[in-house]
C-alpha atoms as a PDB file:
ATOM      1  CA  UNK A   1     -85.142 107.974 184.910  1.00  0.00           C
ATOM      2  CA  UNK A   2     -83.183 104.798 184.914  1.00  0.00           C
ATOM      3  CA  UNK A   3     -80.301 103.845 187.136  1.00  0.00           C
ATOM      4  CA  UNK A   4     -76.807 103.626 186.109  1.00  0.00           C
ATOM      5  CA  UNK A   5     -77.404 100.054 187.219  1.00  0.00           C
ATOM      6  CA  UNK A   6     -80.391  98.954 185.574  1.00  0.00           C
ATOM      7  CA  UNK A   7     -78.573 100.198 182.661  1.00  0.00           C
ATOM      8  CA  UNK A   8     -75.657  97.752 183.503  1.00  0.00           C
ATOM      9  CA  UNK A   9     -77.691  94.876 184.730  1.00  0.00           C
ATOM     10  CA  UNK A  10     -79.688  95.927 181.092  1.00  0.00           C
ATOM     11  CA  UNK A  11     -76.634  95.797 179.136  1.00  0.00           C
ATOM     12  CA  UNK A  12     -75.388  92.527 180.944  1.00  0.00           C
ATOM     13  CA  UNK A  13     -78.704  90.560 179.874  1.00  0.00           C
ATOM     14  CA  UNK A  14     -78.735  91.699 176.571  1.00  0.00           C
ATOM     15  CA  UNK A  15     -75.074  90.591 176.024  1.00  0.00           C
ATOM     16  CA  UNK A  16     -75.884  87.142 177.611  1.00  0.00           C
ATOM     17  CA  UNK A  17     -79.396  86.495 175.773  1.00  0.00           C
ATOM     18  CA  UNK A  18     -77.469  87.896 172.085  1.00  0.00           C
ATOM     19  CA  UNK A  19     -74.433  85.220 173.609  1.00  0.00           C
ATOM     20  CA  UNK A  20     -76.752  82.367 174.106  1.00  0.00           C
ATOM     21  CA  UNK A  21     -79.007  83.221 171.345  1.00  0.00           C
ATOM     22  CA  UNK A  22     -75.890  82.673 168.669  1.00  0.00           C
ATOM     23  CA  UNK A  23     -74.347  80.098 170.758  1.00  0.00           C
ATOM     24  CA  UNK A  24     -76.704  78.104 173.259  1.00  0.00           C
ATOM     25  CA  UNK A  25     -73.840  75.721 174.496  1.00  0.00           C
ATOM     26  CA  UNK A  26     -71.825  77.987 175.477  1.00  0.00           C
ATOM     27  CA  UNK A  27     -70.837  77.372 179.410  1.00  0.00           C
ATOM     28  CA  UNK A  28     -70.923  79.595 182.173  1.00  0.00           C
ATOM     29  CA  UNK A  29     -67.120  80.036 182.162  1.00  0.00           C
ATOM     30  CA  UNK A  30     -67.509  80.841 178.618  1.00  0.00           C
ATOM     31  CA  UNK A  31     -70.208  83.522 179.159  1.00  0.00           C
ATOM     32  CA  UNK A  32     -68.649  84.785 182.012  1.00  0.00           C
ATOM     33  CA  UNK A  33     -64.731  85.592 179.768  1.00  0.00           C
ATOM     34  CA  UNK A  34     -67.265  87.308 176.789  1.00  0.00           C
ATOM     35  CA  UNK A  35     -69.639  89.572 178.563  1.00  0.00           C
ATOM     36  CA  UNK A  36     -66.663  90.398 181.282  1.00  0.00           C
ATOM     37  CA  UNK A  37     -67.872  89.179 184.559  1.00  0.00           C
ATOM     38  CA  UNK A  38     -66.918  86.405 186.787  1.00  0.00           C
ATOM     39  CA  UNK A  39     -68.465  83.127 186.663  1.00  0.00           C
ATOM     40  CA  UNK A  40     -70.522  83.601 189.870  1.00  0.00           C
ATOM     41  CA  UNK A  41     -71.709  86.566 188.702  1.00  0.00           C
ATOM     42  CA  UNK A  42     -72.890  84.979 185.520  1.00  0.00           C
ATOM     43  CA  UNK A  43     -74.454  82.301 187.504  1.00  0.00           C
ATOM     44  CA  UNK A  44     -76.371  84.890 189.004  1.00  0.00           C
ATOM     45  CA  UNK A  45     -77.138  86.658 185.784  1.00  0.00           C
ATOM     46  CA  UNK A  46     -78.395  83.604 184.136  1.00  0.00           C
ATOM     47  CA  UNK A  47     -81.015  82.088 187.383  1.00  0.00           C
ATOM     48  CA  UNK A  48     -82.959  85.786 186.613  1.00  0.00           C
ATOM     49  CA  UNK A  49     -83.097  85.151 182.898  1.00  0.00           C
ATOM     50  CA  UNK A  50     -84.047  81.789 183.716  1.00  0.00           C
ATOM     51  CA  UNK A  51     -86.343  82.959 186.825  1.00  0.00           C
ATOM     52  CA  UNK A  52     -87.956  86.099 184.358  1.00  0.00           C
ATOM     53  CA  UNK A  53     -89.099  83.315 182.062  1.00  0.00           C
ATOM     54  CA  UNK A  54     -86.895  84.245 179.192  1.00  0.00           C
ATOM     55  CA  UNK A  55     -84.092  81.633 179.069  1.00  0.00           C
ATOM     56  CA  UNK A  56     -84.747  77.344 179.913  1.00  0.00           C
ATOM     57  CA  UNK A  57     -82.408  74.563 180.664  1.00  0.00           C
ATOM     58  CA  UNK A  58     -82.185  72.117 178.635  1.00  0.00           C
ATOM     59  CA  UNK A  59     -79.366  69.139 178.423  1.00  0.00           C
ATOM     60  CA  UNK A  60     -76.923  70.071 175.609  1.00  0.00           C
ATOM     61  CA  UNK A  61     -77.263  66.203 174.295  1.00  0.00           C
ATOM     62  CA  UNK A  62     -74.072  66.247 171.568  1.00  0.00           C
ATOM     63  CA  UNK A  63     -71.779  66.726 174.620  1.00  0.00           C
ATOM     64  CA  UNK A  64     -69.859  63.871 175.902  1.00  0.00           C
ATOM     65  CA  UNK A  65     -69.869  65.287 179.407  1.00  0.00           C
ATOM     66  CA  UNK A  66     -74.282  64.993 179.763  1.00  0.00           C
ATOM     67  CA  UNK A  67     -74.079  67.349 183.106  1.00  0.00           C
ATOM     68  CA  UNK A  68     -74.047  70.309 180.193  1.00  0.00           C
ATOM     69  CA  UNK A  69     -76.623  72.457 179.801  1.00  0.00           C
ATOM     70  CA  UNK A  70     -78.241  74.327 176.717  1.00  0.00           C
ATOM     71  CA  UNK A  71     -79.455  77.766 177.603  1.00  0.00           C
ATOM     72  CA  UNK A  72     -82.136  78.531 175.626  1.00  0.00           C
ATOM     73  CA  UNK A  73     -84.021  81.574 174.466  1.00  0.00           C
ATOM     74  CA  UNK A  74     -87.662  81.147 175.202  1.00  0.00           C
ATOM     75  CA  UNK A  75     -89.943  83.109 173.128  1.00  0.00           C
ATOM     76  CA  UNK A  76     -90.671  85.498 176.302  1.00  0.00           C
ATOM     77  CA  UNK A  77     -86.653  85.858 175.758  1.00  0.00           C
ATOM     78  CA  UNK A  78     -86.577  86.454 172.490  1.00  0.00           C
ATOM     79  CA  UNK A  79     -89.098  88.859 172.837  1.00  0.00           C
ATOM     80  CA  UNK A  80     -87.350  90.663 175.253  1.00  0.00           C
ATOM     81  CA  UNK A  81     -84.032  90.260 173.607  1.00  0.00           C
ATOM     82  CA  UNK A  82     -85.598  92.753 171.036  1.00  0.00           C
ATOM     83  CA  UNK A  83     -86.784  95.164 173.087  1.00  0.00           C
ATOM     84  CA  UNK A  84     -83.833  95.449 175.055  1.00  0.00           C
ATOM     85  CA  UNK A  85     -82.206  95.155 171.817  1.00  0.00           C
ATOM     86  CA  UNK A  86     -83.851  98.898 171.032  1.00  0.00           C
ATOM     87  CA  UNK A  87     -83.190 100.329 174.140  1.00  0.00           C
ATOM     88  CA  UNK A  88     -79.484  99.569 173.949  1.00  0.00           C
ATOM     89  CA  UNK A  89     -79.079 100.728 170.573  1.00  0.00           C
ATOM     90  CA  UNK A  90     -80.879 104.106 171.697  1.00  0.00           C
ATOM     91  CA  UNK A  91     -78.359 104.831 174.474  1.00  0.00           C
ATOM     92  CA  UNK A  92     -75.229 103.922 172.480  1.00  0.00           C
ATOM     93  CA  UNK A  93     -76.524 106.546 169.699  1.00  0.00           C
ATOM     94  CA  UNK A  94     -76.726 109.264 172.254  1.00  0.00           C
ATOM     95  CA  UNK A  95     -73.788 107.751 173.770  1.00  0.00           C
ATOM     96  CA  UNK A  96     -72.560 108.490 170.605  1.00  0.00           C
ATOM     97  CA  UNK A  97     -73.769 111.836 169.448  1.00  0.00           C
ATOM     98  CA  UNK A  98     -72.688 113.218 173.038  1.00  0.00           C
ATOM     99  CA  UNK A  99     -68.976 111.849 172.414  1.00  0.00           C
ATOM    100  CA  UNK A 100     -68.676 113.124 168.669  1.00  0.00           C
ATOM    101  CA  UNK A 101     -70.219 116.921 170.008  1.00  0.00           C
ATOM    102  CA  UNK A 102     -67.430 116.654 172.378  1.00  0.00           C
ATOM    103  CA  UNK A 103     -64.572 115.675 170.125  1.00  0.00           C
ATOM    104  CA  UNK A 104     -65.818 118.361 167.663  1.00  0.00           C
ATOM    105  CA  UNK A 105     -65.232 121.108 170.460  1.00  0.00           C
ATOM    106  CA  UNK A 106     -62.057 119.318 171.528  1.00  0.00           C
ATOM    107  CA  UNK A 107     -61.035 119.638 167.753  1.00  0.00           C
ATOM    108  CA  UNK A 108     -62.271 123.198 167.151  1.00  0.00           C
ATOM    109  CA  UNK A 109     -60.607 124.287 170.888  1.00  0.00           C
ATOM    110  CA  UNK A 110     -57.220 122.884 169.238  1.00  0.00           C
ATOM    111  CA  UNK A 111     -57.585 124.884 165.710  1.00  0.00           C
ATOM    112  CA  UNK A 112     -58.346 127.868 167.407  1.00  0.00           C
ATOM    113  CA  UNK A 113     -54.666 127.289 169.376  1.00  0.00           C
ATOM    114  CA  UNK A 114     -51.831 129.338 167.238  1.00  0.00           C
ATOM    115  CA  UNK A 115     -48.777 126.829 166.447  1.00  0.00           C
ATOM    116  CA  UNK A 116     -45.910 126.884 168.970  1.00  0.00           C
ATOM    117  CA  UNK A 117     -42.651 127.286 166.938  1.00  0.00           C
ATOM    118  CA  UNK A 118     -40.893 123.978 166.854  1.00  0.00           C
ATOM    119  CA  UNK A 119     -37.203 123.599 168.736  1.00  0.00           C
ATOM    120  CA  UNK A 120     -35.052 122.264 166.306  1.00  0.00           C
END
C-alpha cells in the first residue's frame, strides 16, 4: 500500500513534469505559485526529477537574462510522466466514485427528512 506521501510527493512530480512539459521556461518561482509549494521546496522537487534522470538543464537561450534555465523532459521523463499520468488519474476516479457514493447518501439522508414548517 502506498503512503499518503508518496502519493503527494507522486502528485507533486506529476504536476511539475505536466508544468514543464507545456512550458519548459517556466522558473522556479513560477513552478513553485502553480503546483502550490514554496520555491525551496520546488528546488528540491526539481534536483530529484533531475537526479531520477527524467528532467535536464539546459540554458533557456531566448532569455535576455542567460543564468535561465530550460527544464526539460527527458525521454526517461516523459516516460514516466505517463505512467504517473495513469496512476493519478486512477486515484482521482476512486477519489471520485467514493465522494459521489457519499453525496448520494448525504442526498437520500436529506429526502428521507420530513419538511419543517416554515416561520413566516
Amino acid at each position: 500500500m502506498t503512503s499518503k506521501r508518496t502519493k503527494l510527493q507522486e502528485d507533486t512530480h506529476f504536476r511539475v513534469l505536466r508544468l514543464l512539459q507545456e512550458n519548459p521556461e517556466m522558473s522556479q518561482r513560477e513552478l513553485a505559485e502553480a503546483v502550490g509549494i514554496s520555491v525551496g521546496g520546488i528546488h528540491y522537487v526539481l534536483n530529484a526529477l533531475i537526479g531520477k534522470g527524467l528532467v535536464k538543464l539546459g540554458n533557456f537561450t531566448a532569455a535576455e537574462d542567460k543564468r535561465r534555465y530550460a527544464y526539460i523532459l527527458t525521454p526517461k521523463g516523459i516516460a514516466e510522466k505517463t505512467a504517473i499520468t495513469h496512476r493519478f488519474l486512477a486515484r482521482k476516479l476512486e477519489e471520485y466514485k467514493a465522494l459521489k457514493a457519499e453525496i448520494d447518501a448525504l442526498r437520500s439522508e436529506i429526502e428521507d427528512v420530513p419538511k419543517l414548517p416554515s416561520l413566516k
